[in-house]
Protein backbone atom coordinates (compact mmCIF):
# COMPACT_ATOMS: atom_id res chain seq x y z
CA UNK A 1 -15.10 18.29 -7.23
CA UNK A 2 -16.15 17.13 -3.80
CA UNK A 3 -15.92 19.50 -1.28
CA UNK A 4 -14.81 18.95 2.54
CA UNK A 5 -15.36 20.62 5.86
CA UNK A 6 -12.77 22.27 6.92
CA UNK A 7 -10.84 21.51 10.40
CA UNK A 8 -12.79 24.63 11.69
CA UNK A 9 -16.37 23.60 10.74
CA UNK A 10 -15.91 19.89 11.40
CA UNK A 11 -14.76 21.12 15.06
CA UNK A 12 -17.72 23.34 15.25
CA UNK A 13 -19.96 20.46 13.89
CA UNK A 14 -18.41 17.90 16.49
CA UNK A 15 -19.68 20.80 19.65
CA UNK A 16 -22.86 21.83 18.38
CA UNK A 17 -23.75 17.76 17.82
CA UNK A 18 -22.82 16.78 21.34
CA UNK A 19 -24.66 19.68 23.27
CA UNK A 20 -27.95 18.93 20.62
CA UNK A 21 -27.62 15.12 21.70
CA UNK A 22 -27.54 16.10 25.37
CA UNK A 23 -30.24 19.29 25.06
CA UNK A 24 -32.68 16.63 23.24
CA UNK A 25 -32.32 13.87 25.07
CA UNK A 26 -32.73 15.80 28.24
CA UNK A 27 -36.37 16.94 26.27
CA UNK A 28 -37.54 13.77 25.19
CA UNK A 29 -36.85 11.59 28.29
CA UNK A 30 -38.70 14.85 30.06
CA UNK A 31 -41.53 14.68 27.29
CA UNK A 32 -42.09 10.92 27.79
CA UNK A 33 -42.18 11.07 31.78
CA UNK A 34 -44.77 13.50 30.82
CA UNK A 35 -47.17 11.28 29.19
CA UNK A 36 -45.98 8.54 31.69
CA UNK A 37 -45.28 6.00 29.30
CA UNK A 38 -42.55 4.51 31.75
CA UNK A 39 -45.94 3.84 34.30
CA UNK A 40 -47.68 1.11 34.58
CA UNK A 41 -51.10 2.72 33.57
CA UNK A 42 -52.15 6.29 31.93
CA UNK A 43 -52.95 9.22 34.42
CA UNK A 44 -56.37 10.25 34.76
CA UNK A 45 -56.20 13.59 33.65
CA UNK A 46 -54.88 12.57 30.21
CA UNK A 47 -57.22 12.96 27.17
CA UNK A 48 -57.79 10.51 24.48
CA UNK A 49 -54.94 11.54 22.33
CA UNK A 50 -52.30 11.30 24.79
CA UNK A 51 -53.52 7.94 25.89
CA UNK A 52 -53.15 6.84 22.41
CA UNK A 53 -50.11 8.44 21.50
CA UNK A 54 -49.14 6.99 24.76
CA UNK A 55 -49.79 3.54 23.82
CA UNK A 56 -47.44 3.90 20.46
CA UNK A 57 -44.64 4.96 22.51
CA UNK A 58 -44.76 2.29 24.48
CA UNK A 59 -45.16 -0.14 21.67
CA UNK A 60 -42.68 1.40 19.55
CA UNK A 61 -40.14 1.75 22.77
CA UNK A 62 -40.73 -2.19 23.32
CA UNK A 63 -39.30 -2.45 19.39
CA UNK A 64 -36.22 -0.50 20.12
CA UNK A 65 -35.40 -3.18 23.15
CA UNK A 66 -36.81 -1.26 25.80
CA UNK A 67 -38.04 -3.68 28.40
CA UNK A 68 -41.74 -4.53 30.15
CA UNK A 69 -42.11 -5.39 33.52
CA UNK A 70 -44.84 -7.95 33.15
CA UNK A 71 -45.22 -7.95 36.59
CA UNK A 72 -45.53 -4.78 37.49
CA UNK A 73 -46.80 -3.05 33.68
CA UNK A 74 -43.28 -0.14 34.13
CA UNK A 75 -41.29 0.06 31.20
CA UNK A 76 -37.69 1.55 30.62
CA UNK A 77 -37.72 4.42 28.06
CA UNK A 78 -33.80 4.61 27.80
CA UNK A 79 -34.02 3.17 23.97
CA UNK A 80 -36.94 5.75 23.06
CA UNK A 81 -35.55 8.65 24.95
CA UNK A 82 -32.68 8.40 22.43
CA UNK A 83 -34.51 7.78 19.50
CA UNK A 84 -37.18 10.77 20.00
CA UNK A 85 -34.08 12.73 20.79
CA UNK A 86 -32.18 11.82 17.55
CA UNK A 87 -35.24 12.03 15.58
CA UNK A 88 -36.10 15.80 16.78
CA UNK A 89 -32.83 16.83 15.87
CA UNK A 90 -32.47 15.17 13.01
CA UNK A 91 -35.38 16.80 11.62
CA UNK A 92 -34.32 20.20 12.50
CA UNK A 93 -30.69 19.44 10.84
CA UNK A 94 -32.21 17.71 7.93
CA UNK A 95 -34.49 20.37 6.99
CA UNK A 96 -31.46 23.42 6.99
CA UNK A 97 -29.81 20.91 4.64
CA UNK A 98 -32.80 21.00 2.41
CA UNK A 99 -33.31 25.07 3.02
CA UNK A 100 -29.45 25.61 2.09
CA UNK A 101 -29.11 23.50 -0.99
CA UNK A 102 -32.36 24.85 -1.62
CA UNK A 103 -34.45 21.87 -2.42
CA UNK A 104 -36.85 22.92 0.04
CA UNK A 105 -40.44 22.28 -1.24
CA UNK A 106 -44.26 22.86 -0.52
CA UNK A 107 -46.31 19.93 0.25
CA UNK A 108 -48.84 18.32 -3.05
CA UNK A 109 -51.64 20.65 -1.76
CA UNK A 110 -49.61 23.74 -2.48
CA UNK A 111 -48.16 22.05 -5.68
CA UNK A 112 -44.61 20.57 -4.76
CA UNK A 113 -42.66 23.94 -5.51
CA UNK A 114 -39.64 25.48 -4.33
CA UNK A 115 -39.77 27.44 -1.18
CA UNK A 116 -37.25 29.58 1.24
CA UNK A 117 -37.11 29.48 4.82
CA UNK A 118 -38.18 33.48 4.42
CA UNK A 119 -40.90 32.46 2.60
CA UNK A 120 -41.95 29.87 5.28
CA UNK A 121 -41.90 32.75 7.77
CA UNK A 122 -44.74 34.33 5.92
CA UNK A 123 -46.85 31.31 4.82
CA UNK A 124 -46.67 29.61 8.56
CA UNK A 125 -49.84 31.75 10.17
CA UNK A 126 -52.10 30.90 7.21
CA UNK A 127 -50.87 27.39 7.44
CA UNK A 128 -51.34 26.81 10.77
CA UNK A 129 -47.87 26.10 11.41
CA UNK A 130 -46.07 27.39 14.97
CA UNK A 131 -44.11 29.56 13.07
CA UNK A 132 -42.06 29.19 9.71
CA UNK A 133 -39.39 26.28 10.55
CA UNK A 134 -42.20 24.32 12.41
CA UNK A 135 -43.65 24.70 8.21
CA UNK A 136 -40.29 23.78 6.99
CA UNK A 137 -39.83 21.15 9.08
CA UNK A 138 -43.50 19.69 7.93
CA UNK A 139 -42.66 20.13 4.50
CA UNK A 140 -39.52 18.49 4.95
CA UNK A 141 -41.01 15.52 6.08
CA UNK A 142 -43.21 15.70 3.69
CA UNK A 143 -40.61 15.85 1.00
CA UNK A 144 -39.06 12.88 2.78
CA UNK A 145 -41.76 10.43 3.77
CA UNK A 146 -39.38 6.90 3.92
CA UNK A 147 -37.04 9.02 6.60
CA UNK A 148 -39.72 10.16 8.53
CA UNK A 149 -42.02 8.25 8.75
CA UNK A 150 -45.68 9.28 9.22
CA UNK A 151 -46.56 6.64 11.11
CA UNK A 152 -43.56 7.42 13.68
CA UNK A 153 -44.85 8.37 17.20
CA UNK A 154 -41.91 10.03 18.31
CA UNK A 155 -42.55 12.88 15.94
CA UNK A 156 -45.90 13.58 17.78
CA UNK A 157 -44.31 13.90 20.73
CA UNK A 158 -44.04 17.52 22.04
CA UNK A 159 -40.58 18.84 23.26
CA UNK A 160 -41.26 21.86 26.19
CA UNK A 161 -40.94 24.97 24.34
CA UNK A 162 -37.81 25.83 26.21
CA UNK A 163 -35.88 22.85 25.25
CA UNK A 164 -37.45 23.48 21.39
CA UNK A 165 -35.71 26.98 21.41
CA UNK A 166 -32.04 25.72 22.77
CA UNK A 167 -31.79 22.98 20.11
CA UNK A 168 -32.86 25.82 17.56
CA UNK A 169 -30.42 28.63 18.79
CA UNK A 170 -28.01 25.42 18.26
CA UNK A 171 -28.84 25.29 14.61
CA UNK A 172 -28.73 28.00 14.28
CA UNK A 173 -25.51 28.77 15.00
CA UNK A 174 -24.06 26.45 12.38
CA UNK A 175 -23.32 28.46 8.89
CA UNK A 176 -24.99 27.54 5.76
CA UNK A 177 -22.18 26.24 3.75
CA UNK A 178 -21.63 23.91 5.98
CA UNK A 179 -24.56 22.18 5.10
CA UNK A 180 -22.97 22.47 1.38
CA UNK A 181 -20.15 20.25 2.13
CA UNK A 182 -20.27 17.04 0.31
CA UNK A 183 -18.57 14.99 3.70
CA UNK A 184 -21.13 17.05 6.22
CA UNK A 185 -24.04 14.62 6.39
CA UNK A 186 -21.61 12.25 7.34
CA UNK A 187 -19.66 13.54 10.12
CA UNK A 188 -23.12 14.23 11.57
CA UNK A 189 -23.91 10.61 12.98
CA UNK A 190 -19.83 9.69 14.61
CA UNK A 191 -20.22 13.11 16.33
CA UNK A 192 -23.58 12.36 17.43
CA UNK A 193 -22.31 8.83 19.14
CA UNK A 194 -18.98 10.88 20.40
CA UNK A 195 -19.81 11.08 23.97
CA UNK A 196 -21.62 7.43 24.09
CA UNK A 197 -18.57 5.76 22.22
CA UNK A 198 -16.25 7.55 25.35
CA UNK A 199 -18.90 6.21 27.71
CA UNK A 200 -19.14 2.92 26.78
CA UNK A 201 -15.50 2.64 25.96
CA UNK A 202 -14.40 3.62 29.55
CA UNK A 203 -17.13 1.33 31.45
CA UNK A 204 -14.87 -1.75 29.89
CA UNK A 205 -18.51 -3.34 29.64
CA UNK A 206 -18.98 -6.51 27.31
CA UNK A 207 -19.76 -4.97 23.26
CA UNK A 208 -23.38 -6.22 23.00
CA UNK A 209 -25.95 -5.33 20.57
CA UNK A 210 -26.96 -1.46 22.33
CA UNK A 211 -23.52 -0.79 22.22
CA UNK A 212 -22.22 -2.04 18.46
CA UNK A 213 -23.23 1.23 16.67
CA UNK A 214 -21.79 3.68 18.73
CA UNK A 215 -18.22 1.77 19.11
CA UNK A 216 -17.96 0.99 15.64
CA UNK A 217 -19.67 3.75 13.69
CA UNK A 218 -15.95 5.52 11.62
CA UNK A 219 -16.54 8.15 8.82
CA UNK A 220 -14.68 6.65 5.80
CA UNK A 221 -12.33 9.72 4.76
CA UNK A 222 -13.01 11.06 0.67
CA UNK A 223 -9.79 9.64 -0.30
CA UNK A 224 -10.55 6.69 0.84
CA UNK A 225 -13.68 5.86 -0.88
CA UNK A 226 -12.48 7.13 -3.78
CA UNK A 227 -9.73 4.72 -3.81
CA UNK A 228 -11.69 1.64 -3.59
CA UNK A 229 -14.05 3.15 -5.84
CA UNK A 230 -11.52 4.21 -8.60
CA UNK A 231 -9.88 0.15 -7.97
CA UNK A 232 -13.20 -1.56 -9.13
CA UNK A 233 -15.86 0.52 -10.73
CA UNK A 234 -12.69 1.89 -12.77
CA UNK A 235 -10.90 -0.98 -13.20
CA UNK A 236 -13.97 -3.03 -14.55
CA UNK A 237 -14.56 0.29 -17.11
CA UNK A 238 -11.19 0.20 -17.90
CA UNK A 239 -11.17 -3.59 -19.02
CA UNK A 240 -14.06 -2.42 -21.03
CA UNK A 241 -11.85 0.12 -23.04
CA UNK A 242 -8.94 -2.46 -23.79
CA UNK A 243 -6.25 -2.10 -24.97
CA UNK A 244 -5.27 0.92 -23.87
CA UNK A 245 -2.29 1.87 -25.26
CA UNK A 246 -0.24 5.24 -23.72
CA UNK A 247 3.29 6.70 -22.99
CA UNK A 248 2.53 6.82 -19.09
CA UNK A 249 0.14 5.68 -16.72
CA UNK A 250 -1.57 9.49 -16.67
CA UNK A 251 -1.94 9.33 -20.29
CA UNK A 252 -3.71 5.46 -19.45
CA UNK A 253 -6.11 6.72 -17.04
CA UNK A 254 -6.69 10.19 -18.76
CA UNK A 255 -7.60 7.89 -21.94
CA UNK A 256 -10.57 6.16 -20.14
CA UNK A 257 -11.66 9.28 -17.93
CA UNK A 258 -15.53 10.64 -18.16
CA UNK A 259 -15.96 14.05 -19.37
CA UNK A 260 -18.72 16.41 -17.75
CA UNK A 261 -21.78 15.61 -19.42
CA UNK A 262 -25.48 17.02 -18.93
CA UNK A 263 -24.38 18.51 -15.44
CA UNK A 264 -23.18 15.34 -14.03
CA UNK A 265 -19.27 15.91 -13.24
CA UNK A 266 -16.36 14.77 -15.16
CA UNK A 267 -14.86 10.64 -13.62
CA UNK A 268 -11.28 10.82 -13.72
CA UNK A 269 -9.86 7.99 -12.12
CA UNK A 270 -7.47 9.73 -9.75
CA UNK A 271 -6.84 6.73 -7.69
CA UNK A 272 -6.78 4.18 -10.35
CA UNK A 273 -3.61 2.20 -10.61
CA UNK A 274 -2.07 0.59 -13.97
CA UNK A 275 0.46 -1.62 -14.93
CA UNK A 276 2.60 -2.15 -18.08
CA UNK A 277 2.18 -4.73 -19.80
CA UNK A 278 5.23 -6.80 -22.13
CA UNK A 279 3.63 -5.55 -25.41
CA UNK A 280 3.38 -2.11 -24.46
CA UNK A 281 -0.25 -1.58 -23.37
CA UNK A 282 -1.61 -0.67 -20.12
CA UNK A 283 -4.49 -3.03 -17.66
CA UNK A 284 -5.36 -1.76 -14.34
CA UNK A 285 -3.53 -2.89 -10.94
CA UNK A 286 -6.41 -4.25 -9.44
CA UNK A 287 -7.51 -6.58 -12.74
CA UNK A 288 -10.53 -5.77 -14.78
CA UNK A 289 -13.29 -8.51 -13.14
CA UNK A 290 -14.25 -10.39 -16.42
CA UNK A 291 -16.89 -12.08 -13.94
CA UNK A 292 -18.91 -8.90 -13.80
CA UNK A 293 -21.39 -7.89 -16.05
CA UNK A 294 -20.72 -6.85 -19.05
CA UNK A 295 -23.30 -3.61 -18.41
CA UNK A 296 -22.78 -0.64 -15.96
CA UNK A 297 -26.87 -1.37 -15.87
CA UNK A 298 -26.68 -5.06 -14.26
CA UNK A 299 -23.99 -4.34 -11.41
CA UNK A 300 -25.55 -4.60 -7.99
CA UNK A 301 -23.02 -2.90 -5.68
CA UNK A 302 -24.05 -3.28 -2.09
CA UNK A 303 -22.43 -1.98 1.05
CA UNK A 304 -23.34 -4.26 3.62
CA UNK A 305 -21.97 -1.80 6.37
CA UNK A 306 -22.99 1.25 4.77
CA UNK A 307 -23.26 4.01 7.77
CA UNK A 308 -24.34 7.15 6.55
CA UNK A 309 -24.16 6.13 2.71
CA UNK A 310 -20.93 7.34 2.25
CA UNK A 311 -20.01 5.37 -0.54
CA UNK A 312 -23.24 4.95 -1.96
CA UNK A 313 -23.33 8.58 -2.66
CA UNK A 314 -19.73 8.79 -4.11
CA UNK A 315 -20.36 5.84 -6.38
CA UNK A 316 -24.44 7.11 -7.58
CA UNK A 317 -22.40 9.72 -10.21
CA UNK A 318 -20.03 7.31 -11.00
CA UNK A 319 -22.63 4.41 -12.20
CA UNK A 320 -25.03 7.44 -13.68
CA UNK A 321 -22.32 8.85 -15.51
CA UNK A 322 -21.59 5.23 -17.15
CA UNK A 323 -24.89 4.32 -17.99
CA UNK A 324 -25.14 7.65 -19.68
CA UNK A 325 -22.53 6.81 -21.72
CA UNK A 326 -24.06 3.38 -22.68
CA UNK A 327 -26.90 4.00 -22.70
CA UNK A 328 -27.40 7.25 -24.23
CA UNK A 329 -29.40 8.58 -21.02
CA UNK A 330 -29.75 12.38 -19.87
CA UNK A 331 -28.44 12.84 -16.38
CA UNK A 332 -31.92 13.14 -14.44
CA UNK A 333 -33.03 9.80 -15.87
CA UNK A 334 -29.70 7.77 -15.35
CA UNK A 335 -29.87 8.99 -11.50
CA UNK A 336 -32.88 7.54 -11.25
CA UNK A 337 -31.94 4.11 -12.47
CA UNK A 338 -29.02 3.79 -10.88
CA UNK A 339 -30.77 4.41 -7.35
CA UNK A 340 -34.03 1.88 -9.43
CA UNK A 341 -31.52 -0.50 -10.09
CA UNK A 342 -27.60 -0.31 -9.29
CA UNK A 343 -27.49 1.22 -5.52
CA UNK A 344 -27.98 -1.31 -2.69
CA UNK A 345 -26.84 -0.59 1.23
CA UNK A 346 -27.67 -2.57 4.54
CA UNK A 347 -26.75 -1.37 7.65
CA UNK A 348 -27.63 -2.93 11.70
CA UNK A 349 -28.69 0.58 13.08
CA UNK A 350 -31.59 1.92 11.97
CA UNK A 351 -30.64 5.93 12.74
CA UNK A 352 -27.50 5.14 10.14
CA UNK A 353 -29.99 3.80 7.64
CA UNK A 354 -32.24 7.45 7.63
CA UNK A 355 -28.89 9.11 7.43
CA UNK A 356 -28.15 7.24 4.67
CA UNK A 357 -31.47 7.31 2.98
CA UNK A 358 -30.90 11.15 2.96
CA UNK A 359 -27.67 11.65 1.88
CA UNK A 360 -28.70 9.34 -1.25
CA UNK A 361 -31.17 11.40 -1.71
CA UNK A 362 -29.57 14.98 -1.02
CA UNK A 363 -26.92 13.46 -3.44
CA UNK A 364 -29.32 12.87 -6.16
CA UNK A 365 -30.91 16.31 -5.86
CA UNK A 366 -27.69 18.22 -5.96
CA UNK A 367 -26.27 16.04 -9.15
CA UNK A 368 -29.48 16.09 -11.29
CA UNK A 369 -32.14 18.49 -9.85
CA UNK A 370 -35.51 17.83 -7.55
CA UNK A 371 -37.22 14.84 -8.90
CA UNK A 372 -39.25 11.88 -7.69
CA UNK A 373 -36.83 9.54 -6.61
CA UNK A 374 -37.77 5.77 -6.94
CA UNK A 375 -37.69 3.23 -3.44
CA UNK A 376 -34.30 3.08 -2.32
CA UNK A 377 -32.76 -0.64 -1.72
CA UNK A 378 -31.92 0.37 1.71
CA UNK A 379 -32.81 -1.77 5.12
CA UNK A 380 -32.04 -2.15 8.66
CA UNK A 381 -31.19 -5.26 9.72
CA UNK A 382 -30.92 -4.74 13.55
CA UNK A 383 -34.55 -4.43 14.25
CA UNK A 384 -35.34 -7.89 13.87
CA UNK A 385 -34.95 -9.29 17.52
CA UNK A 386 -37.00 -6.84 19.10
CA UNK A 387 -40.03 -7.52 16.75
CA UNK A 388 -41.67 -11.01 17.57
CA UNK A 389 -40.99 -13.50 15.74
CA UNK A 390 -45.63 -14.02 15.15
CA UNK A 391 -45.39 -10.73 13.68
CA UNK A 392 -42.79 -11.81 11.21
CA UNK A 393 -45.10 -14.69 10.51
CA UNK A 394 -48.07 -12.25 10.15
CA UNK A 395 -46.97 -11.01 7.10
CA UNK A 396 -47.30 -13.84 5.29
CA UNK A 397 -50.84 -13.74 5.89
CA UNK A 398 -52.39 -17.86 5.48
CA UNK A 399 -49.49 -18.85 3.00
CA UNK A 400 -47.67 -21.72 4.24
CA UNK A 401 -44.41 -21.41 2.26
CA UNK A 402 -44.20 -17.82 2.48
CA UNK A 403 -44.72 -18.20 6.52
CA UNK A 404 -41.59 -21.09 6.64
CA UNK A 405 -39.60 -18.79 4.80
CA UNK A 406 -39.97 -15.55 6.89
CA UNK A 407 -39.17 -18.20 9.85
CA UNK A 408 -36.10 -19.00 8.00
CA UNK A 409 -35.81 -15.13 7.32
CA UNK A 410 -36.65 -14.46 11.15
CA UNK A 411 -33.68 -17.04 12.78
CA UNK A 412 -31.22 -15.67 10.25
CA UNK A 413 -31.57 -11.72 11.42
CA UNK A 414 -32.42 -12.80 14.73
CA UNK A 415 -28.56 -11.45 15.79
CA UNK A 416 -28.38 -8.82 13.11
CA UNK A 417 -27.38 -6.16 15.96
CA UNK A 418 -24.21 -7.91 17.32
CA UNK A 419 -22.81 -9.76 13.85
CA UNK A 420 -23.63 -7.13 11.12
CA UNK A 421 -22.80 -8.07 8.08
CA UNK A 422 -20.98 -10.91 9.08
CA UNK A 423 -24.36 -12.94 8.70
CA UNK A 424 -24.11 -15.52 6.56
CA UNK A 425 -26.82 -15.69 3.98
């Protein structure tokens, strides 16, 4: 069974997240001042490294919608102090959820295997790592290369040492089953936009694309998921079973419930409604969706809002535990194919989307061990505006059809940040 913070931790959760958010971005916007990537030019003094790191910053701030002064070569940093901020903290959090659940693992050189925090303690001198979370945060990354990226700049930025040790003491004071909790990874993201959502929601400015995410980010409640869940996945299994013939609607939705099976946990339909039918069998409230495939293996279920995955991760046992039962697969395998083939999310802000990416993947680990886990079918749509429309072009190289139709791809996204997933495609 899922479990759920509890009122305490989700309050201590909510304090700890606000005081990280205002610790790191206090760090970041101090780090990039620092390597004056808000000037017009590089100082003297810098070396060749920091003018090159430098010059990412700057080019990866100008993708997050941070203006250039073209006439006098400043740039705002407002959009890149925040996401260095979230990103440092995120990869602190991210890697105590990997140390608790204990899916914490070495890097290919030292053979992918299972290590402890303690254990990082003791291997960080050798390999020349700060000290032993500085090597669990390395081979966290490692261990998750699509959510942080290697070729991300803000990671190579260096916090001051000072504000490095209050966002630690932070995490630290967070107890590890709270990073057990099935709804944690999800509460993480709302509390992080808590004070910007009050902000921006007492200005009375107009809702434009930097403000979307933060006013409109909600955590979905278990029950809730569950319920939709239970109303199609369940109903469209249930048509499958027809007719179901019982005394009462428990004994209907007991008679098409999945049992435990190779680890993967029992499906029992708590939330799925039937009806009685005049000849004494039983079809499901919500109708059975005889347009759907007729195999668990050829439903595409997409969340075109997904936050932090949320649903994605309550419906990856539900699909693996069907195609194990039609397909014959073991557990480990029919993760894997669901996530190949079944699991589909798009979502406008791109710190949602690594959230998500993570708790698919934390998901996966926890249901069917550590594994290789295929390319998820996850993407950002609200980065489109602030990437130029040439470079869209680009990547269709000297093809003429393929560079009309990222053109066409380019004016459809183009206001991805302020209408979501009410695009029409």
């Amino acid at each position: 069974m899922p479990t759920s913070l509890t009122k305490d931790q989700r309050k201590l959760l909510s304090d700890i997240t606000l005081k990280a958010r205002e610790v790191a971005e206090t760090a970041a916007r101090a780090a990039l001042e620092n390597l004056a990537v808000h000037e017009h030019e590089y100082r003297g003094h810098m070396t060749v490294e920091q003018r090159q790191l430098r010059n990412s910053l700057r080019a990866r701030g100008r993708a997050l919608g941070d203006r250039l002064d073209q006439r006098t070569g400043t740039q705002s940093i407002d959009h890149l102090a925040e996401s260095a901020a979230y990103e440092h903290w995120h990869r602190l959090l991210f890697t105590r959820f990997l140390a608790e659940n204990h899916l914490l693992h070495t890097d290919e050189a030292l053979g992918t295997v299972p290590v402890t925090l303690e254990e990082c303690d003791e291997l960080a001198a050798e390999l020349g790592a700060r000290d032993g979370f500085d090597l669990a945060c390395r081979f966290a990354s490692e261990t998750l290369p699509g959510i942080f990226r290697r070729d991300d700049p803000v990671l190579e930025l260096r916090l001051a040492p000072n504000h490095e040790v209050q966002l630690r003491q932070l995490l630290d004071r967070l107890p590890a089953k709270l990073f057990r909790a099935d709804d944690a990874l999800g509460w993480t993201y709302q509390f992080w936009q808590t004070a910007e959502k009050k902000r921006i929601n007492e200005s009375g400015v107009k809702i434009g694309a930097a403000e979307l995410p933060a006013v409109t980010q909600l955590f979905t409640e278990d029950y809730m998921v569950e319920f939709l869940l239970h109303n199609t996945l369940g109903a469209w299994w249930a048509g499958k079973c027809r007719p179901i013939q019982a005394e009462t609607e428990e004994q209907a939705r007991s008679s098409v419930a999945l049992s435990t099976r190779d680890g993967l946990p029992s499906v029992e339909w708590e939330y799925l409604r039937f009806i009685r039918n005049d000849h004494g069998t039983w079809s499901p409230a919500a109708g059975t969706f005889d347009g759907w495939p007729k195999h668990a293996g050829e439903i595409r279920f997409l969340d075109p809002f997904m936050g932090s995955g949320h649903f994605l991760v309550f419906a990856l046992p539900i699909l693996a535990r069907l195609r194990m039962e039609e397909e014959g697969l073991g557990a480990t395998v029919a993760i894997a194919v669901v996530l190949r083939d079944n699991l589909h999310g798009l979502e406008i802000d791109e710190r949602c989307t690594q959230i998500a990416a993570f708790n698919v993947a934390l998901t996966a680990w926890r249901l069917g061990g550590f594994q290789a886990l295929p390319p998820f079918h996850l993407a950002c749509s609200g980065l489109a505006p602030n990437t130029p429309e040439r470079k869209w072009l680009s990547l269709a190289g000297s093809d003429d059809r393929l560079q009309r139709g990222m053109a066409r791809l380019f004016s459809l996204f183009k206001d991805a940040p302020v209408l979501g997933s009410l695009i029409s495609a």
